[in-house]
PDB file of N, CA and C in Angstrom:
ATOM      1  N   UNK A   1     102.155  80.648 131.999  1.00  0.00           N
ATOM      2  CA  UNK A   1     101.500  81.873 131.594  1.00  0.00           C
ATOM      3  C   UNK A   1     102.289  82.640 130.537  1.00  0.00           C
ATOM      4  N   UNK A   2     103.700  82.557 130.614  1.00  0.00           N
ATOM      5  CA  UNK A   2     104.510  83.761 129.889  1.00  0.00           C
ATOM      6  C   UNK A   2     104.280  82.741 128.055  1.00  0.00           C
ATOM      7  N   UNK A   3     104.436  81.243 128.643  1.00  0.00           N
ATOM      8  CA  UNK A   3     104.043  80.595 127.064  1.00  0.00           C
ATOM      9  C   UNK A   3     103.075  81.110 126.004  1.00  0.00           C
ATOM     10  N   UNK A   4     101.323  81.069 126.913  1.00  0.00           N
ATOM     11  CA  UNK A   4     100.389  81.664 126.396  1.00  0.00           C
ATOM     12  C   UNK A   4     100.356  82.738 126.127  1.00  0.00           C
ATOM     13  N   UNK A   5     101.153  83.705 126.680  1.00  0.00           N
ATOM     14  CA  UNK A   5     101.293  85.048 126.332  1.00  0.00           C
ATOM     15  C   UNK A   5     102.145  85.396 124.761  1.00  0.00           C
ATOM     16  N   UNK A   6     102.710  84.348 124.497  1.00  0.00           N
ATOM     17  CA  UNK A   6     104.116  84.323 123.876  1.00  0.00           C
ATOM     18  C   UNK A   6     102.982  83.741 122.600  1.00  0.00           C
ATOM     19  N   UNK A   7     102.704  82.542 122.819  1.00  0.00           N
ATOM     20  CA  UNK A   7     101.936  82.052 121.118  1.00  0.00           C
ATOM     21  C   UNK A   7     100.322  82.803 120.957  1.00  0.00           C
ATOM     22  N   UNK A   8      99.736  83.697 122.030  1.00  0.00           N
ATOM     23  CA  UNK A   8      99.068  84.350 121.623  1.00  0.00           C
ATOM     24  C   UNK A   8      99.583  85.668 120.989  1.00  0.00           C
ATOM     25  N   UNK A   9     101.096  86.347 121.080  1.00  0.00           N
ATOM     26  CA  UNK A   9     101.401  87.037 120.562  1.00  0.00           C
ATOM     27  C   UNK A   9     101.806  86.719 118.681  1.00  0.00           C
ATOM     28  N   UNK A  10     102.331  85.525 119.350  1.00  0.00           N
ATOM     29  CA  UNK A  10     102.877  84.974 117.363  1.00  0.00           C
ATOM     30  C   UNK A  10     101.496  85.169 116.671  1.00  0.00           C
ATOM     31  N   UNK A  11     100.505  84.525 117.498  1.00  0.00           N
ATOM     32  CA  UNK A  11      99.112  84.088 116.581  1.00  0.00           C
ATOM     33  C   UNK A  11      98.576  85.563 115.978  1.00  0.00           C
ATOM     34  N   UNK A  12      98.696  86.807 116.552  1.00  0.00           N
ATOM     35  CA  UNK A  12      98.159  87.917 116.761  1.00  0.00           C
ATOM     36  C   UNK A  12      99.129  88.593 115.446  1.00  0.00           C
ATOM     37  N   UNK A  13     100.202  88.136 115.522  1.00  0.00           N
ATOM     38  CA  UNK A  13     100.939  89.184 114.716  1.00  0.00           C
ATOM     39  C   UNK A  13     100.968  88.257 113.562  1.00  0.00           C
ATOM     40  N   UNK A  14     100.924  86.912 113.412  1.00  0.00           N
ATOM     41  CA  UNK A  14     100.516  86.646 112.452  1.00  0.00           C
ATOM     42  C   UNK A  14      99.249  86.410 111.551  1.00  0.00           C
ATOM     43  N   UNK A  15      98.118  86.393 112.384  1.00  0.00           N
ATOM     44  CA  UNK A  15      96.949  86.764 111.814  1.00  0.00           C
ATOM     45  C   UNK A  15      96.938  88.051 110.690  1.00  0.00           C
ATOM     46  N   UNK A  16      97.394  89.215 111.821  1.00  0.00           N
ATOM     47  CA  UNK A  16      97.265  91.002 111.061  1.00  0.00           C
ATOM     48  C   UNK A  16      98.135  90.658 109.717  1.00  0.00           C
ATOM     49  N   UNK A  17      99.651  90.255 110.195  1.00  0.00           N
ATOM     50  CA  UNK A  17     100.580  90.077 108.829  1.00  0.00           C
ATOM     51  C   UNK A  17      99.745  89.641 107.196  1.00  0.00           C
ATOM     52  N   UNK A  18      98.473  88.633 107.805  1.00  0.00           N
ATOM     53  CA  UNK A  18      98.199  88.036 106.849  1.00  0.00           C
ATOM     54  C   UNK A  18      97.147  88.947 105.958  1.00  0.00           C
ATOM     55  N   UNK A  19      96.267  89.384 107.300  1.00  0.00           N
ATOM     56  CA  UNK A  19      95.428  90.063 106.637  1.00  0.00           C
ATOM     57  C   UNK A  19      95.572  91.190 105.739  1.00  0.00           C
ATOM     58  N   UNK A  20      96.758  91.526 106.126  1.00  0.00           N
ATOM     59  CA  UNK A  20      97.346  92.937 105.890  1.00  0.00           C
ATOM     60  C   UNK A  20      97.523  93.017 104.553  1.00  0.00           C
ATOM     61  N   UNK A  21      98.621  91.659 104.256  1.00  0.00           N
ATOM     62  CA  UNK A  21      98.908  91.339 102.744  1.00  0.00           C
ATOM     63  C   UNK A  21      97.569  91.168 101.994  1.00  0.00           C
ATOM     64  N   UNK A  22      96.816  90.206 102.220  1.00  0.00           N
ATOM     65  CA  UNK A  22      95.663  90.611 101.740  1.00  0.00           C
ATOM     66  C   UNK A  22      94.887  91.237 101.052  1.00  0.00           C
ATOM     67  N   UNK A  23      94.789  92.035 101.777  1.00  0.00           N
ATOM     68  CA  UNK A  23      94.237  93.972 101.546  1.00  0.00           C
ATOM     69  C   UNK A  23      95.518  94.518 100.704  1.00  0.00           C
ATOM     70  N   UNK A  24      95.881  94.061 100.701  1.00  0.00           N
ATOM     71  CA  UNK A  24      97.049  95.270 100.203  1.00  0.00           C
ATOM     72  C   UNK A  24      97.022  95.282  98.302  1.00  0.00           C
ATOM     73  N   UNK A  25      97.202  96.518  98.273  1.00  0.00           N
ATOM     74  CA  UNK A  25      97.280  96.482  96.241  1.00  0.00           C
ATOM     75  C   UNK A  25      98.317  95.588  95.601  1.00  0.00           C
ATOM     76  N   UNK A  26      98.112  94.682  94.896  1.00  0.00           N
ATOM     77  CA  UNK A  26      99.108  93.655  94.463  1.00  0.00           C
ATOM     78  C   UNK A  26     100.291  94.998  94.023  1.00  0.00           C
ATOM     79  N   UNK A  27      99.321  96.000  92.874  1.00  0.00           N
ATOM     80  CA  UNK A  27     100.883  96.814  92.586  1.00  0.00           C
ATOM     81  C   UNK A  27     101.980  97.338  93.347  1.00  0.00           C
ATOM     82  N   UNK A  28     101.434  97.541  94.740  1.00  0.00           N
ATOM     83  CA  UNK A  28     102.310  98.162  95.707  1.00  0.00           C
ATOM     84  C   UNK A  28     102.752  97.504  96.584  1.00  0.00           C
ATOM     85  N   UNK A  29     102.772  96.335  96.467  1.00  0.00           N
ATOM     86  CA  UNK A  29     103.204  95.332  97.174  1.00  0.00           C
ATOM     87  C   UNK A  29     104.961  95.101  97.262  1.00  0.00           C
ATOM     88  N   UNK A  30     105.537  95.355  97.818  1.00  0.00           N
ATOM     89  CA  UNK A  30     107.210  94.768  96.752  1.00  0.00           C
ATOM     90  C   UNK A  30     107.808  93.583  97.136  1.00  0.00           C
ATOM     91  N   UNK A  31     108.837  93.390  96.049  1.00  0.00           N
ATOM     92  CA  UNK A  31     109.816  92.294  96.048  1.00  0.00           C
ATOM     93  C   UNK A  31     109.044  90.947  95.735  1.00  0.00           C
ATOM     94  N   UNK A  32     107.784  90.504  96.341  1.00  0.00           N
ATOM     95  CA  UNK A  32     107.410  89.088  95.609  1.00  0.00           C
ATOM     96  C   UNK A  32     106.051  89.131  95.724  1.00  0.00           C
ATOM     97  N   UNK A  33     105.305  88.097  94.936  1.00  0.00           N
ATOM     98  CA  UNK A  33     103.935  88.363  94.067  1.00  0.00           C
ATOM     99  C   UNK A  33     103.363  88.136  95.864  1.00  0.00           C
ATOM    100  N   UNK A  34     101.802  88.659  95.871  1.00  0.00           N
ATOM    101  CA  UNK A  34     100.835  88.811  97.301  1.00  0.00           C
ATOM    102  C   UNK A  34     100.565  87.341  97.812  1.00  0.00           C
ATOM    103  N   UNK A  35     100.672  86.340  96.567  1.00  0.00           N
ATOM    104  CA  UNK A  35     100.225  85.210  97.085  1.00  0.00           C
ATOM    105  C   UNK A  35     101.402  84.505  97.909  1.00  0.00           C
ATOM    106  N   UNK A  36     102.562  84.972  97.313  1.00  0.00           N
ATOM    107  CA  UNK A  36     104.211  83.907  97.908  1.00  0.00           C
ATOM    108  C   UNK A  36     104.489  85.058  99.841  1.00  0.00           C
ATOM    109  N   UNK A  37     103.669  86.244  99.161  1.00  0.00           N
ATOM    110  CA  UNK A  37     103.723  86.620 100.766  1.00  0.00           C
ATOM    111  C   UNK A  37     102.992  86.153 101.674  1.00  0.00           C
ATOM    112  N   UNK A  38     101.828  85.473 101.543  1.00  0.00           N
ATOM    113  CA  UNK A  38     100.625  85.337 102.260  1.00  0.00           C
ATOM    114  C   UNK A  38     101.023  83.849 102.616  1.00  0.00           C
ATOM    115  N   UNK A  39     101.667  82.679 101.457  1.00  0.00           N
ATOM    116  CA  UNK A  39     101.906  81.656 101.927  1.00  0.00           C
ATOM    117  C   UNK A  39     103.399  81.419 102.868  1.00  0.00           C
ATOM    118  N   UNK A  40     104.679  82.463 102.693  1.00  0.00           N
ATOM    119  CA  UNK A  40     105.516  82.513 103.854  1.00  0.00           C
ATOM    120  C   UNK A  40     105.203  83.467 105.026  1.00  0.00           C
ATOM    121  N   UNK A  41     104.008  84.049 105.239  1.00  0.00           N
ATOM    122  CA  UNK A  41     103.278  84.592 106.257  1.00  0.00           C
ATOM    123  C   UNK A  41     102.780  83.121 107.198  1.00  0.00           C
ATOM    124  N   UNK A  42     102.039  82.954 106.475  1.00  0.00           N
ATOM    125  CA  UNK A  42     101.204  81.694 106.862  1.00  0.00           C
ATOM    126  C   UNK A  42     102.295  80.231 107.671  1.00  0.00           C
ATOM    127  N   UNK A  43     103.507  79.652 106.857  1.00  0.00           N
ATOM    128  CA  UNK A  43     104.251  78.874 106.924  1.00  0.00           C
ATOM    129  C   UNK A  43     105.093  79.258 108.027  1.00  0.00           C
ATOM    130  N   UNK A  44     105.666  80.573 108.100  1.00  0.00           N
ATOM    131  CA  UNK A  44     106.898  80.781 108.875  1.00  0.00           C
ATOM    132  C   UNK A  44     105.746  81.826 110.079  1.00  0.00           C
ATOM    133  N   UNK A  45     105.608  81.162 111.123  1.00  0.00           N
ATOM    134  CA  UNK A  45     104.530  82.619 111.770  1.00  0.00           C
ATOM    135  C   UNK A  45     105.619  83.688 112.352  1.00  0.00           C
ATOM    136  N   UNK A  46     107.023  83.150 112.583  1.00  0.00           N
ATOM    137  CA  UNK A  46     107.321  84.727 113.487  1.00  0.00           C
ATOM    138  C   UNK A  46     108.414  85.183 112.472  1.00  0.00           C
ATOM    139  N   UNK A  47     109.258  84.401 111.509  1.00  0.00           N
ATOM    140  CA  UNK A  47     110.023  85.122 110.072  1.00  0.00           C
ATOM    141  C   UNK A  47     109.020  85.490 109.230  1.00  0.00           C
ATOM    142  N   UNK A  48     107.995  85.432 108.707  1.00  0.00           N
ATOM    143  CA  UNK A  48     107.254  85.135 107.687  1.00  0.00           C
ATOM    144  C   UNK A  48     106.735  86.437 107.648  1.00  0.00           C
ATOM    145  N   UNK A  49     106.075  86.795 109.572  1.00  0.00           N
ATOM    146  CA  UNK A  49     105.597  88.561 109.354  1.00  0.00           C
ATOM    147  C   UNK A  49     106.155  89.611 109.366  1.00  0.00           C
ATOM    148  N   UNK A  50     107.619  88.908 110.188  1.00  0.00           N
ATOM    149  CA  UNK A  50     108.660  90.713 110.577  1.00  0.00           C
ATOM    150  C   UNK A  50     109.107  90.526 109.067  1.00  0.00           C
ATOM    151  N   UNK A  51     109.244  89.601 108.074  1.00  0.00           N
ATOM    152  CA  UNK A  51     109.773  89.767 106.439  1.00  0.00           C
ATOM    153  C   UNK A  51     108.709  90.435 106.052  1.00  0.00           C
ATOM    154  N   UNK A  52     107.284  90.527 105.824  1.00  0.00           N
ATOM    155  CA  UNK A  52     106.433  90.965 105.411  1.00  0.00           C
ATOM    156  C   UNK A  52     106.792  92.658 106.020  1.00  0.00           C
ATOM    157  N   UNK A  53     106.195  92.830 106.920  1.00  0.00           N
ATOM    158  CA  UNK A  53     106.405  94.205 107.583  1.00  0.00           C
ATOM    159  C   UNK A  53     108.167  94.943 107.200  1.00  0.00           C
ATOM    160  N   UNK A  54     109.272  94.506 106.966  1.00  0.00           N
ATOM    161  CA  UNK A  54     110.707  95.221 106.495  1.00  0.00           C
ATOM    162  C   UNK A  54     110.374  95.034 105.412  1.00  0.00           C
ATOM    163  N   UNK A  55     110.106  93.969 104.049  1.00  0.00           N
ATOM    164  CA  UNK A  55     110.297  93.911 103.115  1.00  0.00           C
ATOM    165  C   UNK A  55     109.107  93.565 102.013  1.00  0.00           C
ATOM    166  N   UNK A  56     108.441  93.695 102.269  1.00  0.00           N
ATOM    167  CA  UNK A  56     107.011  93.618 101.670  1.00  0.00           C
ATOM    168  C   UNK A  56     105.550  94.408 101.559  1.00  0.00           C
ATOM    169  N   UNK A  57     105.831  95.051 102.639  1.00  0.00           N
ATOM    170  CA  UNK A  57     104.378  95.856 102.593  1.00  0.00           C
ATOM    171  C   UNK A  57     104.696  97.211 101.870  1.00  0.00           C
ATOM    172  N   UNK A  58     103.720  97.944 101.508  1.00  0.00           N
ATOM    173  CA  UNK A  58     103.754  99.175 100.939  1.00  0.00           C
ATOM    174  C   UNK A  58     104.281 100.224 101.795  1.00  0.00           C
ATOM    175  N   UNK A  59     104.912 100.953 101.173  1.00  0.00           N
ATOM    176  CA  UNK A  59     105.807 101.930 102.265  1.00  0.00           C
ATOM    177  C   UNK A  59     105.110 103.247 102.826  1.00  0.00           C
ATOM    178  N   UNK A  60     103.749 103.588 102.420  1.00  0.00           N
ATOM    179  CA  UNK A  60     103.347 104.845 103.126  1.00  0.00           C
ATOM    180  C   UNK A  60     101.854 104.212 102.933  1.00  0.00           C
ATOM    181  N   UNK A  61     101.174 104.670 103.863  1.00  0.00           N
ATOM    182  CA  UNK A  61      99.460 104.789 103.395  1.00  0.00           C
ATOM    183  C   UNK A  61      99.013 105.559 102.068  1.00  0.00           C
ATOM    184  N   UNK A  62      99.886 106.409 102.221  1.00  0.00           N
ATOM    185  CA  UNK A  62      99.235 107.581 100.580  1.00  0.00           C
ATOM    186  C   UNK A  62      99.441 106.389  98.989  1.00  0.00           C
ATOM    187  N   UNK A  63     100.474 105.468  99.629  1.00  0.00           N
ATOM    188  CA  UNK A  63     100.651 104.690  98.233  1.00  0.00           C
ATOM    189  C   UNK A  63      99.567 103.678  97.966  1.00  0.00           C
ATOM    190  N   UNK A  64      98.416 103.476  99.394  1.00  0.00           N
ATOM    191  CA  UNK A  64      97.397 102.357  98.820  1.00  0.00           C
ATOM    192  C   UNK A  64      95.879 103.413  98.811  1.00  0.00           C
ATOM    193  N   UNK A  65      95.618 104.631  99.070  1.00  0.00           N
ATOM    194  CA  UNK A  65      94.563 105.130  98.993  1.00  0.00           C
ATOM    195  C   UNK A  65      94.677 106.454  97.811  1.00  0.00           C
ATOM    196  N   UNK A  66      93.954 106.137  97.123  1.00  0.00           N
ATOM    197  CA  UNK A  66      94.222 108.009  96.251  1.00  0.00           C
ATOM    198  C   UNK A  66      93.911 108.920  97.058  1.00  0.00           C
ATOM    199  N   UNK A  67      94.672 110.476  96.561  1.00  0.00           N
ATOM    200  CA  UNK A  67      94.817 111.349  97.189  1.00  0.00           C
ATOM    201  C   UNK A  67      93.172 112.148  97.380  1.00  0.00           C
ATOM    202  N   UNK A  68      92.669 112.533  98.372  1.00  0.00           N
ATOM    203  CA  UNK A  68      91.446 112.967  98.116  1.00  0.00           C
ATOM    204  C   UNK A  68      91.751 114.613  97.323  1.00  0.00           C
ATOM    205  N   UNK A  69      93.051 114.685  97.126  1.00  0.00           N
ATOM    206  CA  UNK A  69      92.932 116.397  96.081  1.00  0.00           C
ATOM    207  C   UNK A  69      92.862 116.359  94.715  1.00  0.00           C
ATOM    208  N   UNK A  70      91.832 116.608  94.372  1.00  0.00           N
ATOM    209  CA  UNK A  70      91.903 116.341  92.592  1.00  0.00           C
ATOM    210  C   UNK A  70      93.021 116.705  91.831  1.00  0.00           C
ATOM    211  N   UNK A  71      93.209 115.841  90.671  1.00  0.00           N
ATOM    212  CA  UNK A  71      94.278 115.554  90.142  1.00  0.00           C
ATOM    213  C   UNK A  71      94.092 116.699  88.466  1.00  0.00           C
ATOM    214  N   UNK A  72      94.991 117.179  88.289  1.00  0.00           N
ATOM    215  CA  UNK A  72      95.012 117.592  86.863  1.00  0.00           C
ATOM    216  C   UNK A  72      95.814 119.050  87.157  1.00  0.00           C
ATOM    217  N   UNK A  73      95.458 119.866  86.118  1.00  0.00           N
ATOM    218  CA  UNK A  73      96.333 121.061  85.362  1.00  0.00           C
ATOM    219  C   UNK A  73      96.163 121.877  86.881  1.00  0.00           C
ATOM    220  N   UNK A  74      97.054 123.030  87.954  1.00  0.00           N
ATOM    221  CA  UNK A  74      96.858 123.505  88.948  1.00  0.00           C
ATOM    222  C   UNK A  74      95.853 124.391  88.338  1.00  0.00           C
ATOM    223  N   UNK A  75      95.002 125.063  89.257  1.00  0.00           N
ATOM    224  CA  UNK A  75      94.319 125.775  89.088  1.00  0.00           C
ATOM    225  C   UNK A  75      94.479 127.336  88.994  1.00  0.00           C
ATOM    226  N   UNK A  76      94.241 128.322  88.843  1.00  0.00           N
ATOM    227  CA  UNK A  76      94.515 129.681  88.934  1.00  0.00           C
ATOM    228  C   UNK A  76      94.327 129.865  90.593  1.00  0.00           C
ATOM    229  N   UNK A  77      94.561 131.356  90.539  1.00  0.00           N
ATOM    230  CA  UNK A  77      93.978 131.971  92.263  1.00  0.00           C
ATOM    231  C   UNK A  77      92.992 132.057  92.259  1.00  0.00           C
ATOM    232  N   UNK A  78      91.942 132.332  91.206  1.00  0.00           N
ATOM    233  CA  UNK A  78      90.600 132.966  91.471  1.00  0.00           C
ATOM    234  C   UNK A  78      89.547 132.435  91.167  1.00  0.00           C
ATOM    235  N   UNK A  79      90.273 130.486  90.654  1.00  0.00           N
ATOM    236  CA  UNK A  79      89.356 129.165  90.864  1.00  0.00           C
ATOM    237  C   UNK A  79      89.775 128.701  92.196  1.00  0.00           C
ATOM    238  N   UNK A  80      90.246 129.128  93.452  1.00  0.00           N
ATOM    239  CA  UNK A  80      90.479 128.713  94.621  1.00  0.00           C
ATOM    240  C   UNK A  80      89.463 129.138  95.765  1.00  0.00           C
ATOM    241  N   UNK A  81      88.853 128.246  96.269  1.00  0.00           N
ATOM    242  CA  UNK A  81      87.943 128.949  97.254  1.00  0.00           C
ATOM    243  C   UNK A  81      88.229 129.473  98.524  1.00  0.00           C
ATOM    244  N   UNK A  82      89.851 129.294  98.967  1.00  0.00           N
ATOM    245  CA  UNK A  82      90.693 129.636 100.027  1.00  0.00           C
ATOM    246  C   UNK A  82      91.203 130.938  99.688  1.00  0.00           C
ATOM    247  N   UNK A  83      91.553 131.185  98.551  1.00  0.00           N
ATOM    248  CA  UNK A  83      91.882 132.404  98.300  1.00  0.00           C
ATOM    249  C   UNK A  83      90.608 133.288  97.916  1.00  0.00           C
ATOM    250  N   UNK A  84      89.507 132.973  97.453  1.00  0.00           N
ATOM    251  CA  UNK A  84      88.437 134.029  97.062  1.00  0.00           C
ATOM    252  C   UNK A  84      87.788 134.478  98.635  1.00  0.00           C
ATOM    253  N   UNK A  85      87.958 133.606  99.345  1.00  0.00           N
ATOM    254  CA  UNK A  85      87.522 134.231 100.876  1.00  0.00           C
ATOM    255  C   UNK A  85      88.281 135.191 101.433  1.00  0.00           C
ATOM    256  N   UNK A  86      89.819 135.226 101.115  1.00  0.00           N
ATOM    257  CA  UNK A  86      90.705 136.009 101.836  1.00  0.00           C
ATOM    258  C   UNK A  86      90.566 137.311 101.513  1.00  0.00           C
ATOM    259  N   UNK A  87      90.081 137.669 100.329  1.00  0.00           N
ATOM    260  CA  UNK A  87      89.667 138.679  99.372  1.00  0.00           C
ATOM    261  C   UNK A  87      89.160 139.515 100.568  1.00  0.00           C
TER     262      UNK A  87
END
């Protein structure tokens, strides 16, 4: 039992590892191109993902989704709709 428990865990963490890379923005990817991660993901199942996860994946969520606050010149106080309520 503790076996099956054990290569359903490798299989599990190496599945996500893979998918993960995957999905992930080639730009924010580091240290080596998405495909050389996905094939020592794949090759090595229990080095292949804890390397992926320390040394490969993107380091915050904010670095693979844009920010939902619009981007450009700050605005004044009295283009703010948080401050025109406080009024």
């Amino acid at each position: 039992m503790p076996r099956v428990l054990l290569t359903v865990l490798i299989v599990a963490l190496t599945v996500y590892a893979a998918v993960d890379s995957v999905q992930a923005d080639e730009s924010q990817i580091r240290n080596l191109p998405k495909l050389v991660w996905v094939v020592l993901i794949l090759l090595f199942p229990i080095a292949g993902p804890a390397t992926w996860f320390i040394a490969g994946r993107p380091t915050a969520l904010s670095d693979r989704w844009p920010s939902r606050r619009p981007q450009g010149p700050p605005r004044g106080p009295d283009d703010d709709p948080d401050f025109l309520r406080k009024l």
